[in-house]
N, C-alpha and C. Protein backbone atom coordinates (compact mmCIF):
# COMPACT_ATOMS: atom_id res chain seq x y z
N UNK A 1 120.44 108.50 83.21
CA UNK A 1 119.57 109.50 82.61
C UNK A 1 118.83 108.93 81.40
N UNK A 2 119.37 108.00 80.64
CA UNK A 2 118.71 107.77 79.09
C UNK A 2 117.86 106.77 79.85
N UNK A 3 118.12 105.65 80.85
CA UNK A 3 117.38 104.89 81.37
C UNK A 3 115.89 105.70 81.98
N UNK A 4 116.16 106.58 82.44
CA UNK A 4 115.04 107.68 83.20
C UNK A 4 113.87 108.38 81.79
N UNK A 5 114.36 108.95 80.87
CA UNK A 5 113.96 109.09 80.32
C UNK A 5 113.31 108.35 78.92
N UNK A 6 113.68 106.89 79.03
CA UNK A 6 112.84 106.13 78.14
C UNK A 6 112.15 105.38 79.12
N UNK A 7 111.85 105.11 80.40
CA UNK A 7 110.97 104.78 80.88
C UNK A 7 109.61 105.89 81.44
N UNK A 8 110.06 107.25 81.29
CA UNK A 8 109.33 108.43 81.21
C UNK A 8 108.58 108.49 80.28
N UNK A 9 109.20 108.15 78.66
CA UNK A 9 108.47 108.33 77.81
C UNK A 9 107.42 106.79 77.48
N UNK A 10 107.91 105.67 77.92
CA UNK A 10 106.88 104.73 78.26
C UNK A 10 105.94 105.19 78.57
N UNK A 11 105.95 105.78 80.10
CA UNK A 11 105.21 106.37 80.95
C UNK A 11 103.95 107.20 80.56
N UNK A 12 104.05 107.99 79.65
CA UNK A 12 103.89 109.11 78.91
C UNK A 12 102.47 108.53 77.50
N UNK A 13 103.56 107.23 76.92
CA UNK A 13 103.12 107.00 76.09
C UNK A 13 101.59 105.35 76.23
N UNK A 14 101.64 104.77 77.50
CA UNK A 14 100.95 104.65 78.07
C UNK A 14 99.60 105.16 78.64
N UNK A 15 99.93 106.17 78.81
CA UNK A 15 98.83 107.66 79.24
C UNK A 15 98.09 107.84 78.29
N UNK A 16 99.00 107.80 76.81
CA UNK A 16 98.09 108.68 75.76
C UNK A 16 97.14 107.31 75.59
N UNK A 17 97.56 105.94 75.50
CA UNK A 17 97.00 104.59 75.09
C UNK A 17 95.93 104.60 76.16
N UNK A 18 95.83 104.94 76.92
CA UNK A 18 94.08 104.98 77.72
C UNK A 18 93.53 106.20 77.95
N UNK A 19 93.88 107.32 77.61
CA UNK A 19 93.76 108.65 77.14
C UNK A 19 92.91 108.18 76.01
N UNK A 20 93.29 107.37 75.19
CA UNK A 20 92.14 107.30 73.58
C UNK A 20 91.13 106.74 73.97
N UNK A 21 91.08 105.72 74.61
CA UNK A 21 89.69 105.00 75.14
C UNK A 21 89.01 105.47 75.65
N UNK A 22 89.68 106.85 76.26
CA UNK A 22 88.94 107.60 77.74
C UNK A 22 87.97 108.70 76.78
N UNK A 23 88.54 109.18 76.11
CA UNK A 23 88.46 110.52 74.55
C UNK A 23 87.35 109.67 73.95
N UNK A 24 87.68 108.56 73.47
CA UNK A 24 87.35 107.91 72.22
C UNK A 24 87.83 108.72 71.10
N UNK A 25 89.00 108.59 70.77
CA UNK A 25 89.53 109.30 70.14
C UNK A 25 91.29 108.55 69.21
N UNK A 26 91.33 108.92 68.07
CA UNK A 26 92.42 108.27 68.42
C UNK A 26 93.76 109.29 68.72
N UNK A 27 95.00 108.92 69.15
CA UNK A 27 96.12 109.69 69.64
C UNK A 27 97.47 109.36 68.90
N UNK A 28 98.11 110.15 68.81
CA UNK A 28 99.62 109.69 68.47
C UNK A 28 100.42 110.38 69.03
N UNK A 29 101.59 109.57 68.89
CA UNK A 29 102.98 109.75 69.74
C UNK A 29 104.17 110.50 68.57
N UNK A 30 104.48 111.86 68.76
CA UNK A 30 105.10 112.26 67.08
C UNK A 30 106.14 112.74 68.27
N UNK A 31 107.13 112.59 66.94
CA UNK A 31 108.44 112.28 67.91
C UNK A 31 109.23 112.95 66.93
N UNK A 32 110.10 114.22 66.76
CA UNK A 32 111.08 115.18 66.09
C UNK A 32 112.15 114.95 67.15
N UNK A 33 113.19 115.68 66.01
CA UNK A 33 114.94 116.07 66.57
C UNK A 33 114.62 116.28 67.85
N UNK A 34 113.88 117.34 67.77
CA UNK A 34 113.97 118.45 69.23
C UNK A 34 112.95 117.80 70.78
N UNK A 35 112.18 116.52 70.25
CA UNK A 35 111.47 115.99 71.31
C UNK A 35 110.21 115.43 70.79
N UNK A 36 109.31 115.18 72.24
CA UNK A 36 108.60 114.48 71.29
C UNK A 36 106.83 115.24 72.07
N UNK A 37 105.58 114.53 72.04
CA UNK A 37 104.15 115.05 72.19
C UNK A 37 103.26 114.45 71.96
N UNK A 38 102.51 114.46 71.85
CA UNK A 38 100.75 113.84 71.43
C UNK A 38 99.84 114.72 70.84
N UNK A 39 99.15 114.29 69.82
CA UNK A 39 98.06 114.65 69.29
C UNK A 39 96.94 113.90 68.86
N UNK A 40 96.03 114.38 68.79
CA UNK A 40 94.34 113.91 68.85
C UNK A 40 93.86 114.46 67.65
N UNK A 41 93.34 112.84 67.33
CA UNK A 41 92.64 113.09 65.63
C UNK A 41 91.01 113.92 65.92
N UNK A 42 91.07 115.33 65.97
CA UNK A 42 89.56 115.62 65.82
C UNK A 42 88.91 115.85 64.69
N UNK A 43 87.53 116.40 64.74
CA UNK A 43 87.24 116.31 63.06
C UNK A 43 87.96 116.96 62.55
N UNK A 44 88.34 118.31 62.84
CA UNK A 44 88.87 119.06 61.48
C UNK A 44 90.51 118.94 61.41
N UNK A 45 90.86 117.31 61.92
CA UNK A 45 92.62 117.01 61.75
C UNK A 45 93.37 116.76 63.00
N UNK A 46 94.30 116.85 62.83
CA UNK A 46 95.40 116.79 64.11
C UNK A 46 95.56 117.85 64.79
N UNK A 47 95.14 117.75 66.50
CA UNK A 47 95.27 118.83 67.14
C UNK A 47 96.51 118.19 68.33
N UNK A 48 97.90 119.31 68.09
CA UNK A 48 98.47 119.04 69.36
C UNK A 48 97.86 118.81 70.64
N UNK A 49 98.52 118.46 71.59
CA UNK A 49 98.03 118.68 73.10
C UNK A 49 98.39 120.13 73.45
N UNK A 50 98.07 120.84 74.56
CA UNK A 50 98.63 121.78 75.09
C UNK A 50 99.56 121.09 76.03
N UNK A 51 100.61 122.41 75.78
CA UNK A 51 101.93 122.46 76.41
C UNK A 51 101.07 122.79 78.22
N UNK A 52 101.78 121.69 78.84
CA UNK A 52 101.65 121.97 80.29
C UNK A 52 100.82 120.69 80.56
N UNK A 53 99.92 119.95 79.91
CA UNK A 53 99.25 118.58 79.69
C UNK A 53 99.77 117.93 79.96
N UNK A 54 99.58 116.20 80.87
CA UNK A 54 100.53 115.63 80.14
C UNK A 54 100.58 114.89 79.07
N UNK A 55 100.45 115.21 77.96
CA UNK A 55 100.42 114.54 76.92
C UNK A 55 101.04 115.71 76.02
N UNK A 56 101.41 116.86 76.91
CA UNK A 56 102.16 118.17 75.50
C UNK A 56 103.69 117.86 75.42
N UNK A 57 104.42 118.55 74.70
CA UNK A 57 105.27 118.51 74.27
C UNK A 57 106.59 118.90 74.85
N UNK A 58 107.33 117.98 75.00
CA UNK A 58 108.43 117.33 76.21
C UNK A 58 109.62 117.58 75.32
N UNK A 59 110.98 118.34 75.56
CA UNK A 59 112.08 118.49 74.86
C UNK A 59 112.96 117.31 75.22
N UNK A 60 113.85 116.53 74.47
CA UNK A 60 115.15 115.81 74.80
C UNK A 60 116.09 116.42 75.58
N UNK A 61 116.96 115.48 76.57
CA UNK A 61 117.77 115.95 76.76
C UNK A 61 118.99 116.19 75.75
N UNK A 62 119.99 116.98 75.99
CA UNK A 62 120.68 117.61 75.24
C UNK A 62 121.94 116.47 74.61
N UNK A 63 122.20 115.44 75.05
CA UNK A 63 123.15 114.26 75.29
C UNK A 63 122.34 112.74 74.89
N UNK A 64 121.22 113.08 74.36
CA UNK A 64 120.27 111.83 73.42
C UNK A 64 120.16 111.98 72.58
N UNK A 65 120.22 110.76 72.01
CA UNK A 65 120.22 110.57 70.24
C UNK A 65 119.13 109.44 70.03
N UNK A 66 117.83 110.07 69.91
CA UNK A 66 116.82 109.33 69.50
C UNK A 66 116.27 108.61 68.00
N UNK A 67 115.95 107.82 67.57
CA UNK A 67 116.12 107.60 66.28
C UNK A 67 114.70 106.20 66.38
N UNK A 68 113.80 106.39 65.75
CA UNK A 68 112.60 105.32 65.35
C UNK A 68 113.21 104.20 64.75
N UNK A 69 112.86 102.89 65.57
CA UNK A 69 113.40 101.36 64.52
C UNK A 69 112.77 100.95 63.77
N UNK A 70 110.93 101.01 64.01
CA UNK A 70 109.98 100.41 63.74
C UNK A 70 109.26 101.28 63.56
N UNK A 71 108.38 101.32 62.21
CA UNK A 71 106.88 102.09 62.62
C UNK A 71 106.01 101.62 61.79
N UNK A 72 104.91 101.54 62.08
CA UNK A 72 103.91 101.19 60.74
C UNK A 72 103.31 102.19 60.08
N UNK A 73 103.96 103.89 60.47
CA UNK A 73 103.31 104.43 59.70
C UNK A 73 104.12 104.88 58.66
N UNK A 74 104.07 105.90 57.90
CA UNK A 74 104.06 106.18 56.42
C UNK A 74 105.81 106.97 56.60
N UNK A 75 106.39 106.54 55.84
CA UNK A 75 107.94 106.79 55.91
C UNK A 75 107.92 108.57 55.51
N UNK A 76 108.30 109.36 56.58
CA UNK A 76 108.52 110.74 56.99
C UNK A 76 107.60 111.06 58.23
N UNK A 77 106.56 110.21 58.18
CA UNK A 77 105.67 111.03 59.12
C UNK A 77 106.03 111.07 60.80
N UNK A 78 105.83 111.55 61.55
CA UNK A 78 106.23 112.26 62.69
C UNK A 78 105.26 111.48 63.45
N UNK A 79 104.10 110.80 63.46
CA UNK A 79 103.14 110.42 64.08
C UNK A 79 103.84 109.03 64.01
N UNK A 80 104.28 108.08 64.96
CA UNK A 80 104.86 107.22 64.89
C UNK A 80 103.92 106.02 65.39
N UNK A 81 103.03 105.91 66.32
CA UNK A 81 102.37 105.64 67.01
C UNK A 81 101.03 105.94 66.76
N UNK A 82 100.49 105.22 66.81
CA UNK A 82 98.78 105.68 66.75
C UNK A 82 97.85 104.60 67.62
N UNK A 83 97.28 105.37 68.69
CA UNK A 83 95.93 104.44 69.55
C UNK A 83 95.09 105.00 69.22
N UNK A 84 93.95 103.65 68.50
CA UNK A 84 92.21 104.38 68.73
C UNK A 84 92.07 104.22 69.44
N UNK A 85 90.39 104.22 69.39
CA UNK A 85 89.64 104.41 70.72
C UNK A 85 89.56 102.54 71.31
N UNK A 86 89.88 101.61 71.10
CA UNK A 86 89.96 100.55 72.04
C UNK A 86 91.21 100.00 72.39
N UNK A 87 92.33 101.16 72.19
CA UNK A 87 93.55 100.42 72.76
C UNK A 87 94.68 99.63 71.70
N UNK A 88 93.85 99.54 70.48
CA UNK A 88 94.84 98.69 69.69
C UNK A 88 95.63 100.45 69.50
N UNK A 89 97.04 99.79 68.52
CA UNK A 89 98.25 100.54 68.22
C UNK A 89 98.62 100.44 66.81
N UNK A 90 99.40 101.31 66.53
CA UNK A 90 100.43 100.97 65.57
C UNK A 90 101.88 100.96 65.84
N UNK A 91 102.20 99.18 65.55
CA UNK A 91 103.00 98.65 66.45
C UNK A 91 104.51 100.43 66.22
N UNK A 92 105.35 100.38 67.29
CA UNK A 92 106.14 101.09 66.81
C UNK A 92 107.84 101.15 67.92
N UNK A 93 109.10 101.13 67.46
CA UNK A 93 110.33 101.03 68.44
C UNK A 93 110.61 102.40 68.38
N UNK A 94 111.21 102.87 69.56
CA UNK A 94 112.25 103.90 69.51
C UNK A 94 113.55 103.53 70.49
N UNK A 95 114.63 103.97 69.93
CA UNK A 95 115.60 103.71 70.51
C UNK A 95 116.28 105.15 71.24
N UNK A 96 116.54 105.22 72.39
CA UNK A 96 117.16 106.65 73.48
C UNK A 96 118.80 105.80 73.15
N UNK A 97 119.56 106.59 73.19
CA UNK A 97 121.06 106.49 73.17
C UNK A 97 121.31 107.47 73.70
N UNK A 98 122.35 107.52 74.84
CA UNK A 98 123.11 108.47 75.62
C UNK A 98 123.82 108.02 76.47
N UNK A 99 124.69 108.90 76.79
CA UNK A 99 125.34 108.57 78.07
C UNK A 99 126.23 107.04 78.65
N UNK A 100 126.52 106.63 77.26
CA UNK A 100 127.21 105.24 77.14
C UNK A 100 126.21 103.87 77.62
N UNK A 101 124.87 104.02 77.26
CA UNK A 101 123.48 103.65 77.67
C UNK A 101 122.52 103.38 76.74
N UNK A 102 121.69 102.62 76.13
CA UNK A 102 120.69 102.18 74.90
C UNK A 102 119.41 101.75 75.84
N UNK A 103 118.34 102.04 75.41
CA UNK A 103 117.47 101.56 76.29
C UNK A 103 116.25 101.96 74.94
N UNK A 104 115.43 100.83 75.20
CA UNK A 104 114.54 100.34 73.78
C UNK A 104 113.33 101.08 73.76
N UNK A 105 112.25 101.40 73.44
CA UNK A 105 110.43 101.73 74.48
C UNK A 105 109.83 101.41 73.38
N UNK A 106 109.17 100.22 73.45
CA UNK A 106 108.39 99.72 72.08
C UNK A 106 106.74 99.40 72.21
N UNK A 107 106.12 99.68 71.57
CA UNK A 107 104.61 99.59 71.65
C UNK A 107 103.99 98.89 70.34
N UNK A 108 103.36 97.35 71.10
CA UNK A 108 102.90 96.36 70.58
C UNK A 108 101.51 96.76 69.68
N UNK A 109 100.91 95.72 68.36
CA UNK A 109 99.74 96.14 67.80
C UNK A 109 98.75 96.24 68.87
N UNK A 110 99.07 95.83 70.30
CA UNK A 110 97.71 95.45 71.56
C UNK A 110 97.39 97.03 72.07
N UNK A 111 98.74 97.60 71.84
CA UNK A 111 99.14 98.83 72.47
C UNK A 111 100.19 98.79 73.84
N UNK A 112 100.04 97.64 73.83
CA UNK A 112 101.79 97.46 75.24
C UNK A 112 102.55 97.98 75.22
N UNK A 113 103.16 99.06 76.02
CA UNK A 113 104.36 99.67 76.36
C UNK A 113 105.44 98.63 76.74
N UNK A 114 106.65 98.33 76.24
CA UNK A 114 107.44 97.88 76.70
C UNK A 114 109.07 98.76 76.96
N UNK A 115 109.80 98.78 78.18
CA UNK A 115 110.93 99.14 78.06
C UNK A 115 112.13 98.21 78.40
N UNK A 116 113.10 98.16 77.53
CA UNK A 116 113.91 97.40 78.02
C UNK A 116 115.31 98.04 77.32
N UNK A 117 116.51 97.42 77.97
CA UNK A 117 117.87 97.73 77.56
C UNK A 117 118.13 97.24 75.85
N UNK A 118 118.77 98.20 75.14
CA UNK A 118 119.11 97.47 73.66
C UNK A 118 120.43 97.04 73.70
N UNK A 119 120.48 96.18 72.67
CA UNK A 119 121.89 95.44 72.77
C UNK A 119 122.65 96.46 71.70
């Protein structure tokens, strides 16, 4: 299951990374206790996605313990991730823990999704 769901949120977070190019827009990946979503910098600020999108807002399962390793953005903020409009990123790790299971989903300054097992 933690394996399923950090390659989901790869999945996910991939989408939004050519989603910005597609927008011209830039996007982020904000990630709380309770789950995580996307939002789009328009002029007048940060607009969630709508729920039902895929890029809206996805709950954890109940048996994950998610926690950010890496981010380049500003220590509290929820926007962990950020693609403009050509694909670059702000590099960023998250780590899924569950189910006697670690599994990594990290996104390079290029904007590369990577998933792999954590030690």
């Amino acid at each position: 299951e933690t394996r399923v769901e950090a390659e989901r949120l790869a999945a996910r977070i991939a989408f939004a990374r050519e989603e910005s190019v597609i927008v011209n827009r830039t996007i982020a990946l904000v990630l709380t206790p309770e789950g995580y979503g996307f939002e789009r910098l328009e002029d007048n600020g940060w607009a969630a996605a709508e729920h039902g999108s895929p890029l809206g807002f996805r709950a954890w399962p109940s048996a994950l313990d998610v926690r950010v390793e890496r981010a380049a953005s500003d220590a509290g903020d929820a926007r962990i991730a950020r693609f403009d409009a050509l694909g670059g990123a702000t590099p960023a790790s998250v780590l899924l823990d569950g189910s006697g299971a670690r599994w990594r989903v990290a996104v390079t300054a290029e904007g590369t999704v990577d998933v792999a097992p954590a030690d």
